[in-house]
C-alpha atoms as a PDB file:
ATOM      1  CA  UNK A   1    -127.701-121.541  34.499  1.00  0.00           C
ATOM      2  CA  UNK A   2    -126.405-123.735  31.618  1.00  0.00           C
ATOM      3  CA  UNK A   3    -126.406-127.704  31.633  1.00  0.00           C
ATOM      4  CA  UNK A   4    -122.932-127.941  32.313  1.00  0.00           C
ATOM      5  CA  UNK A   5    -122.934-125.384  35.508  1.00  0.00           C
ATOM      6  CA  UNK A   6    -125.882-127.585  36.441  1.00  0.00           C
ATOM      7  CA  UNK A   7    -124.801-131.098  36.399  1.00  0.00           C
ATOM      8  CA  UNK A   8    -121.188-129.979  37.929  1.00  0.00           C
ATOM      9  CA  UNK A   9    -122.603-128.260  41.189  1.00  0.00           C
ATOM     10  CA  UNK A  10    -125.229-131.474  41.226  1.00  0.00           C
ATOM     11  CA  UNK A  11    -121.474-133.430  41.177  1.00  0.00           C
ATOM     12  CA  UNK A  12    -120.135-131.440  43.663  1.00  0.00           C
ATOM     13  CA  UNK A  13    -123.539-131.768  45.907  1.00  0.00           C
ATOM     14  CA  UNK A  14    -123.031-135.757  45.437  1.00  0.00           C
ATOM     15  CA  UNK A  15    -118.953-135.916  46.198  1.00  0.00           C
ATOM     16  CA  UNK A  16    -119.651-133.821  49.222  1.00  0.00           C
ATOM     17  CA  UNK A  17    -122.328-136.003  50.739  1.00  0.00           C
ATOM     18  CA  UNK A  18    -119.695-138.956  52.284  1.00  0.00           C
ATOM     19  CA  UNK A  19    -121.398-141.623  53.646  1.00  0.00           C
ATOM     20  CA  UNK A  20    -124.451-140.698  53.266  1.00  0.00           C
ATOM     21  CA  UNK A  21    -127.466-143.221  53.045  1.00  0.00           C
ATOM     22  CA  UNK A  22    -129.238-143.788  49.450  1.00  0.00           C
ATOM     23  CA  UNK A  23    -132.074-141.639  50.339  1.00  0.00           C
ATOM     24  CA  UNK A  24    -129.943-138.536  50.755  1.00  0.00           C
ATOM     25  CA  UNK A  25    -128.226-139.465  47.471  1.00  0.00           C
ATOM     26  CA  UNK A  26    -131.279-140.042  45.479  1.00  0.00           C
ATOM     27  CA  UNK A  27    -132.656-136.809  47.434  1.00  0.00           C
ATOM     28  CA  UNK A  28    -135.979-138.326  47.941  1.00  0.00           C
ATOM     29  CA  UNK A  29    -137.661-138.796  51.852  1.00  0.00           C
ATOM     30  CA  UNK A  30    -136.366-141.914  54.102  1.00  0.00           C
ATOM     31  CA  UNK A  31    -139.935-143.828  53.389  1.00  0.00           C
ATOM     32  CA  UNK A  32    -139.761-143.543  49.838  1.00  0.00           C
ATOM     33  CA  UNK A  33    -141.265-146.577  47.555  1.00  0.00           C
ATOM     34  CA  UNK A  34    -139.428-148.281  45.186  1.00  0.00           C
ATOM     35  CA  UNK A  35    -141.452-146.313  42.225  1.00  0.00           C
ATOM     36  CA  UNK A  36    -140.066-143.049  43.690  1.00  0.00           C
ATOM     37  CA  UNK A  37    -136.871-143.875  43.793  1.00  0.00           C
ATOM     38  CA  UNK A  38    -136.893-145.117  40.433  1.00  0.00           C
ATOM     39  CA  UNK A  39    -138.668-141.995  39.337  1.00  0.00           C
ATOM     40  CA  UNK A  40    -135.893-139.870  41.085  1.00  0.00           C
ATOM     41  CA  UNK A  41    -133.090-141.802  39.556  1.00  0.00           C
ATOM     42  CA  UNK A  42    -134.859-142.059  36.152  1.00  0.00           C
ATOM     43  CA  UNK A  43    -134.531-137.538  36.560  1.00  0.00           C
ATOM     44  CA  UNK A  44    -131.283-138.117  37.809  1.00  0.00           C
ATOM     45  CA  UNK A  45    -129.909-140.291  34.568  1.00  0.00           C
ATOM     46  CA  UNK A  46    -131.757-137.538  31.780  1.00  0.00           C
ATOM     47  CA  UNK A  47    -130.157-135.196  33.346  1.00  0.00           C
ATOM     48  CA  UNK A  48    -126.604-136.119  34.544  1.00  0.00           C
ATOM     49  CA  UNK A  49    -125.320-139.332  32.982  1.00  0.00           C
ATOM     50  CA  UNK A  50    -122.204-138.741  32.397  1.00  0.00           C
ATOM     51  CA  UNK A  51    -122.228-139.823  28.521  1.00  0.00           C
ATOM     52  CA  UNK A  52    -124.604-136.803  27.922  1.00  0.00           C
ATOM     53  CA  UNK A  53    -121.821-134.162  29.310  1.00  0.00           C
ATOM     54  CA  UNK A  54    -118.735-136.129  27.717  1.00  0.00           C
ATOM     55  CA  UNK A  55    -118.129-133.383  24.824  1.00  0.00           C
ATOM     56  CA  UNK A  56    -119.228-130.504  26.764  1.00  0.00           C
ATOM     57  CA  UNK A  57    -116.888-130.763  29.812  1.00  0.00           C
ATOM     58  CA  UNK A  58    -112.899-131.398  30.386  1.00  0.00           C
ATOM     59  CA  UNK A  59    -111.967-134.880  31.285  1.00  0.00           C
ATOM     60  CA  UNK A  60    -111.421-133.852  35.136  1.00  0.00           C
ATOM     61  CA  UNK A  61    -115.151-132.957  35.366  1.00  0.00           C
ATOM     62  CA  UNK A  62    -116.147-135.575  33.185  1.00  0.00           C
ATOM     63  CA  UNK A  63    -114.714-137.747  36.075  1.00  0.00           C
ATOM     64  CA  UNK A  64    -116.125-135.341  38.966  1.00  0.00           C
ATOM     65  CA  UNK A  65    -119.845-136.135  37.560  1.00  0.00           C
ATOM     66  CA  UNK A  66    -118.978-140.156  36.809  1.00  0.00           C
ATOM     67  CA  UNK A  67    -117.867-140.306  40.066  1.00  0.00           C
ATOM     68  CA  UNK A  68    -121.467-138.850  41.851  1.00  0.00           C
ATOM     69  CA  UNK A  69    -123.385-140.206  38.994  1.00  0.00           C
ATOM     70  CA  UNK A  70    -121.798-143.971  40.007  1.00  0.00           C
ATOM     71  CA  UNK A  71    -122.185-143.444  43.444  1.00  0.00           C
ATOM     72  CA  UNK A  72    -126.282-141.849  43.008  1.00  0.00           C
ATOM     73  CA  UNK A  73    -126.495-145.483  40.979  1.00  0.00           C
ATOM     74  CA  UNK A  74    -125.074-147.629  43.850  1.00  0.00           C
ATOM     75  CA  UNK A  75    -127.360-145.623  46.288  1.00  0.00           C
ATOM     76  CA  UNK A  76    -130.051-146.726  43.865  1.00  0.00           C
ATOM     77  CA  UNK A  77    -129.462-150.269  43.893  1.00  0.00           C
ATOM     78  CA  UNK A  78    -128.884-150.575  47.083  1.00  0.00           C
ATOM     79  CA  UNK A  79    -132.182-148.575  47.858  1.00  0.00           C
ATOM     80  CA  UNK A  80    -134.136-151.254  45.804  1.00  0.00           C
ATOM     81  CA  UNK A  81    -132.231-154.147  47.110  1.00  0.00           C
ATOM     82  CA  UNK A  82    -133.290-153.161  50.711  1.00  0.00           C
ATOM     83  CA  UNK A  83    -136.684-152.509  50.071  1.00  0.00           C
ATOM     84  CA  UNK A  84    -137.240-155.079  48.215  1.00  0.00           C
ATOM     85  CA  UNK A  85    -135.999-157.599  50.724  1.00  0.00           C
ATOM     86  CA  UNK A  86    -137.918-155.897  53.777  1.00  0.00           C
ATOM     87  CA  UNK A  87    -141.446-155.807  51.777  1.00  0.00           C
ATOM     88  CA  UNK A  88    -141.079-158.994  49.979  1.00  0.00           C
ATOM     89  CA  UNK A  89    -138.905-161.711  51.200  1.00  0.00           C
ATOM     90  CA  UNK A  90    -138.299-163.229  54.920  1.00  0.00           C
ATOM     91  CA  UNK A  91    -135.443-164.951  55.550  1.00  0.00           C
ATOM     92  CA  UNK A  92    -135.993-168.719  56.136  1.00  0.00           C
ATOM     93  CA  UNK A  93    -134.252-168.331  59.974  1.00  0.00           C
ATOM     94  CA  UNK A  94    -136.618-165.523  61.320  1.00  0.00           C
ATOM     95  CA  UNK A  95    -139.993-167.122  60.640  1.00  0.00           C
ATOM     96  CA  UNK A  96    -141.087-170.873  59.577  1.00  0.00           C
ATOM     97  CA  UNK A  97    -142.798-170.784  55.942  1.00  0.00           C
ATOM     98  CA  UNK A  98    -146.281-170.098  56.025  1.00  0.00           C
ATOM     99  CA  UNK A  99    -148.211-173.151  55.578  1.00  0.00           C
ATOM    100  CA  UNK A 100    -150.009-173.427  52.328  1.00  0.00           C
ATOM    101  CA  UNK A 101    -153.822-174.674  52.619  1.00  0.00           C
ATOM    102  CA  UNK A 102    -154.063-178.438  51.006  1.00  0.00           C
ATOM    103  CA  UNK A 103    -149.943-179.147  50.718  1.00  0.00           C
ATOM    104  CA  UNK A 104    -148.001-180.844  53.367  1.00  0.00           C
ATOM    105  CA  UNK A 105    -144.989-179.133  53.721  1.00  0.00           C
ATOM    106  CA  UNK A 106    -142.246-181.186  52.316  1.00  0.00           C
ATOM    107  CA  UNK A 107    -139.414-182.360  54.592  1.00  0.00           C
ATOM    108  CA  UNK A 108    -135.917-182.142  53.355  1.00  0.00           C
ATOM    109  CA  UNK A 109    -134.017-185.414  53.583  1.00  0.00           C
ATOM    110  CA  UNK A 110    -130.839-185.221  55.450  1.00  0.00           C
ATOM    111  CA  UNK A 111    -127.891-186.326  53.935  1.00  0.00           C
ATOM    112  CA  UNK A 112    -126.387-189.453  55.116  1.00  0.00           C
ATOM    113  CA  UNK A 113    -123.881-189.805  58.082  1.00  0.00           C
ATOM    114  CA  UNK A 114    -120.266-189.808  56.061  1.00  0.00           C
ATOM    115  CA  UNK A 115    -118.371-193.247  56.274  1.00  0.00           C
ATOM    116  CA  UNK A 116    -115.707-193.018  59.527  1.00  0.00           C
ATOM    117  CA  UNK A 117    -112.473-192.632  58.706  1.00  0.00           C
ATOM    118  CA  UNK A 118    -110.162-195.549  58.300  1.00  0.00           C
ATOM    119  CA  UNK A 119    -107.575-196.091  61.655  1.00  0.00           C
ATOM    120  CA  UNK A 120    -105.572-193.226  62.349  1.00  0.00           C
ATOM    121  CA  UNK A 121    -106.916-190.746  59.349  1.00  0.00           C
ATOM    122  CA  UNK A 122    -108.223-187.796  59.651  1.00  0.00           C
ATOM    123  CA  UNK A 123    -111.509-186.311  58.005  1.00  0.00           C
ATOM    124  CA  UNK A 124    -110.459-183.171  55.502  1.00  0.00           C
ATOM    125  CA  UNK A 125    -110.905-179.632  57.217  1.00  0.00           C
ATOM    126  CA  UNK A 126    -112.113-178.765  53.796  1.00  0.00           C
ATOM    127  CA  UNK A 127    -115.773-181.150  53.916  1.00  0.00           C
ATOM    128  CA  UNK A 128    -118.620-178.489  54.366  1.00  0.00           C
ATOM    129  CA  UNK A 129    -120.610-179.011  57.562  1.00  0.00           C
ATOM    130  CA  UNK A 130    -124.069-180.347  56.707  1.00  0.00           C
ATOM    131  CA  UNK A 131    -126.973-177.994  56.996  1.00  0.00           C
ATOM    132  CA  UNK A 132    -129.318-178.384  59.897  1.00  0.00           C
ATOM    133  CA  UNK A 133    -131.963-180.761  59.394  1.00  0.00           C
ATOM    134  CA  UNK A 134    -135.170-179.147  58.570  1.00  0.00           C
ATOM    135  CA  UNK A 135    -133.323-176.068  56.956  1.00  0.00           C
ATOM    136  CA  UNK A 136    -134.454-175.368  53.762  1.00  0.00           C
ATOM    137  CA  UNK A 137    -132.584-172.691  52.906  1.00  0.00           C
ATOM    138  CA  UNK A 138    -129.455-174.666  53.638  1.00  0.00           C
ATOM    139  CA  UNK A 139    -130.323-177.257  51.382  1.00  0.00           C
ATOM    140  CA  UNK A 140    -130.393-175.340  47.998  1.00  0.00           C
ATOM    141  CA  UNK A 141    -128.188-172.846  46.717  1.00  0.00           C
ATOM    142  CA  UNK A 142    -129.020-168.563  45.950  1.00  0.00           C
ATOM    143  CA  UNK A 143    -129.877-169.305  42.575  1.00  0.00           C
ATOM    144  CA  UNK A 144    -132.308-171.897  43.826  1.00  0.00           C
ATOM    145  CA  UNK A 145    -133.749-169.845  46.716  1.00  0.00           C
ATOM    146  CA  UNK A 146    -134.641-167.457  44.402  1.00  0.00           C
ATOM    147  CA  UNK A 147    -137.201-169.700  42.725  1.00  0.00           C
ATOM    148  CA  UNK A 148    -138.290-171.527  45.423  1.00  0.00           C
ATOM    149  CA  UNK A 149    -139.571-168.926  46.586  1.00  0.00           C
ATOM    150  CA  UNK A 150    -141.049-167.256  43.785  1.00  0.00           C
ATOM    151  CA  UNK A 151    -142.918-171.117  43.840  1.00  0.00           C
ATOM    152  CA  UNK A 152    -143.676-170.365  47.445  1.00  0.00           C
ATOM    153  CA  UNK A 153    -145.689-167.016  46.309  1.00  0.00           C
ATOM    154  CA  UNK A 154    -147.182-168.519  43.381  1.00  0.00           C
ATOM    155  CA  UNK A 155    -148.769-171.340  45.826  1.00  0.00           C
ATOM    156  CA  UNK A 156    -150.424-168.558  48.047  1.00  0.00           C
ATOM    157  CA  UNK A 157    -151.984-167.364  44.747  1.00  0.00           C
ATOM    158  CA  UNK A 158    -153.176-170.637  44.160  1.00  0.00           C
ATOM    159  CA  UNK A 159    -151.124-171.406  40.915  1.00  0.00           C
ATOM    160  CA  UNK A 160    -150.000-174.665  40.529  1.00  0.00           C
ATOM    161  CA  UNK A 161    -149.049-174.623  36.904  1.00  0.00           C
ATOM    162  CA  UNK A 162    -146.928-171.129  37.867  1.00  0.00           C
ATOM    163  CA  UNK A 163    -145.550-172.997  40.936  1.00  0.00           C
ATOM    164  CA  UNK A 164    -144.604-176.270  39.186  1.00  0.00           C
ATOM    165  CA  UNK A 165    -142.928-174.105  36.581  1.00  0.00           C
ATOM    166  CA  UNK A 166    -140.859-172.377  38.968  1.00  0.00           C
ATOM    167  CA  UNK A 167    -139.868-175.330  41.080  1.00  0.00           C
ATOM    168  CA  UNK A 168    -138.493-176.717  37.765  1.00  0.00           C
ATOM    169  CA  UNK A 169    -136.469-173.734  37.635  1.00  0.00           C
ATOM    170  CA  UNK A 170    -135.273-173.989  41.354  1.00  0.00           C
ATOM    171  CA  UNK A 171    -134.273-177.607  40.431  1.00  0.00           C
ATOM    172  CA  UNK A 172    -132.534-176.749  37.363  1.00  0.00           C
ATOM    173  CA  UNK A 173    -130.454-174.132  39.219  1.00  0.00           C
ATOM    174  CA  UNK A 174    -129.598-176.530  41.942  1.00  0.00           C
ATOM    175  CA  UNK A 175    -129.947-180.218  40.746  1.00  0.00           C
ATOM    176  CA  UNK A 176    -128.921-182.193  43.499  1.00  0.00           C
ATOM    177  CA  UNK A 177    -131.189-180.651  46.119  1.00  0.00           C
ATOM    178  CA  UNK A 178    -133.387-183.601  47.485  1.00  0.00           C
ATOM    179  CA  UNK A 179    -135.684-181.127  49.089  1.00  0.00           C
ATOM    180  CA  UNK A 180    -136.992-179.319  45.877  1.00  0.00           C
ATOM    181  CA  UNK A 181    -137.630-182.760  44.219  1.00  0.00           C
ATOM    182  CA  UNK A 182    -139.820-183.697  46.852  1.00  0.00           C
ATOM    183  CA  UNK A 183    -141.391-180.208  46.820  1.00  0.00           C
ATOM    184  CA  UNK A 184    -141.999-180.539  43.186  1.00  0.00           C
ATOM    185  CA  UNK A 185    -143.489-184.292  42.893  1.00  0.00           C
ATOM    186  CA  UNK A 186    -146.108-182.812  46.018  1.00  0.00           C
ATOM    187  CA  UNK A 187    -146.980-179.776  43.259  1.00  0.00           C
ATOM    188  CA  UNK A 188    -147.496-182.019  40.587  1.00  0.00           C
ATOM    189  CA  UNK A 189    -149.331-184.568  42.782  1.00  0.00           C
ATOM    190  CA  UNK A 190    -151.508-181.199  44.209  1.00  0.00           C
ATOM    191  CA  UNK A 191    -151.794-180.354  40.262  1.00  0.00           C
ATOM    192  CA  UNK A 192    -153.346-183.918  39.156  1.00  0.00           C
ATOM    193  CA  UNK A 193    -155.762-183.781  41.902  1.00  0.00           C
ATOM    194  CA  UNK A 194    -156.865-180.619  40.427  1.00  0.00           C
ATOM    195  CA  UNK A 195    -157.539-181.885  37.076  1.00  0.00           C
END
């Protein structure tokens, strides 16, 4: 068969697969690894990206195999995404953080109570509820999270410097957070012990 009989029954394969789950799309087994499914969309792309058919096909199969190609991407992402947050990360809410040897955990200062109202006014339905106290993850934005706890993993490596450098970035990315400044001066206080 040529290329272009090829990639437009692979289209057709993909359109006719509704709602199926990433696996399926990426045609790989339901415990694949993140390298195989990068392997299988990497095969996918050389072979079926839709810039590599543009002059060979009309413009209603150029948009059959954009179509499946865009939705054999979003399976992809979403593939990674999932795996990546089942093998690596755990949300703050299902487990307390792990406790790392020689740090005390900091402690997140709660904000304090807002003033009362004057007589007669009401507060406005648009102030955000405070987080609970003791929620760290309610305390610092995505951004934040993000490096926080790529700090958290460098400190079970045993890497200060790493740590210190990405509680910096957690701090930069969500300046107002009382909890990562206290987090950070305990890093740098861990970091001239080790000196």
């Amino acid at each position: 068969m040529s290329q272009r009989t090829d990639v437009l029954l692979w289209a057709q394969r993909v359109l006719a697969l509704t709602n199926a789950p990433a696996h399926q799309l990426l045609e790989l087994k339901i415990d694949a690894t993140i390298e195989q499914a990068q392997d299988a969309f990497h095969k996918i792309a050389r072979t079926s990206h839709p810039d590599i058919h543009r002059s060979g096909l009309t413009p209603e199969e150029l948009e059959s195999v954009t179509l499946a190609y865009s939705r054999v991407a979003g399976a992809y992402q979403d593939f990674r995404s999932q795996r990546m947050q089942t093998s690596r990360m755990r949300p703050f809410k299902d487990a307390p953080p792990t406790p790392i040897p020689g740090l005390t955990p900091a402690r997140p200062t709660t904000a304090p109570a807002p003033a009362k109202p004057a007589s007669g006014a009401t507060p406005a339905a648009s102030t955000p509820a405070p987080a609970a106290p003791g929620s760290a993850a309610g305390s610092m934005n995505s951004k934040a999270l993000i490096y926080y706890r790529k700090a958290e993993l460098a400190l079970r490596r045993g890497d200060l410097k790493g740590a210190m450098l990405q509680m910096k970035m957690a701090i930069a990315g969500d300046p107002q957070s009382t909890f990562l400044r206290s987090a950070l001066v305990e890093i740098e206080a861990e970091l001239a012990k080790s000196k």
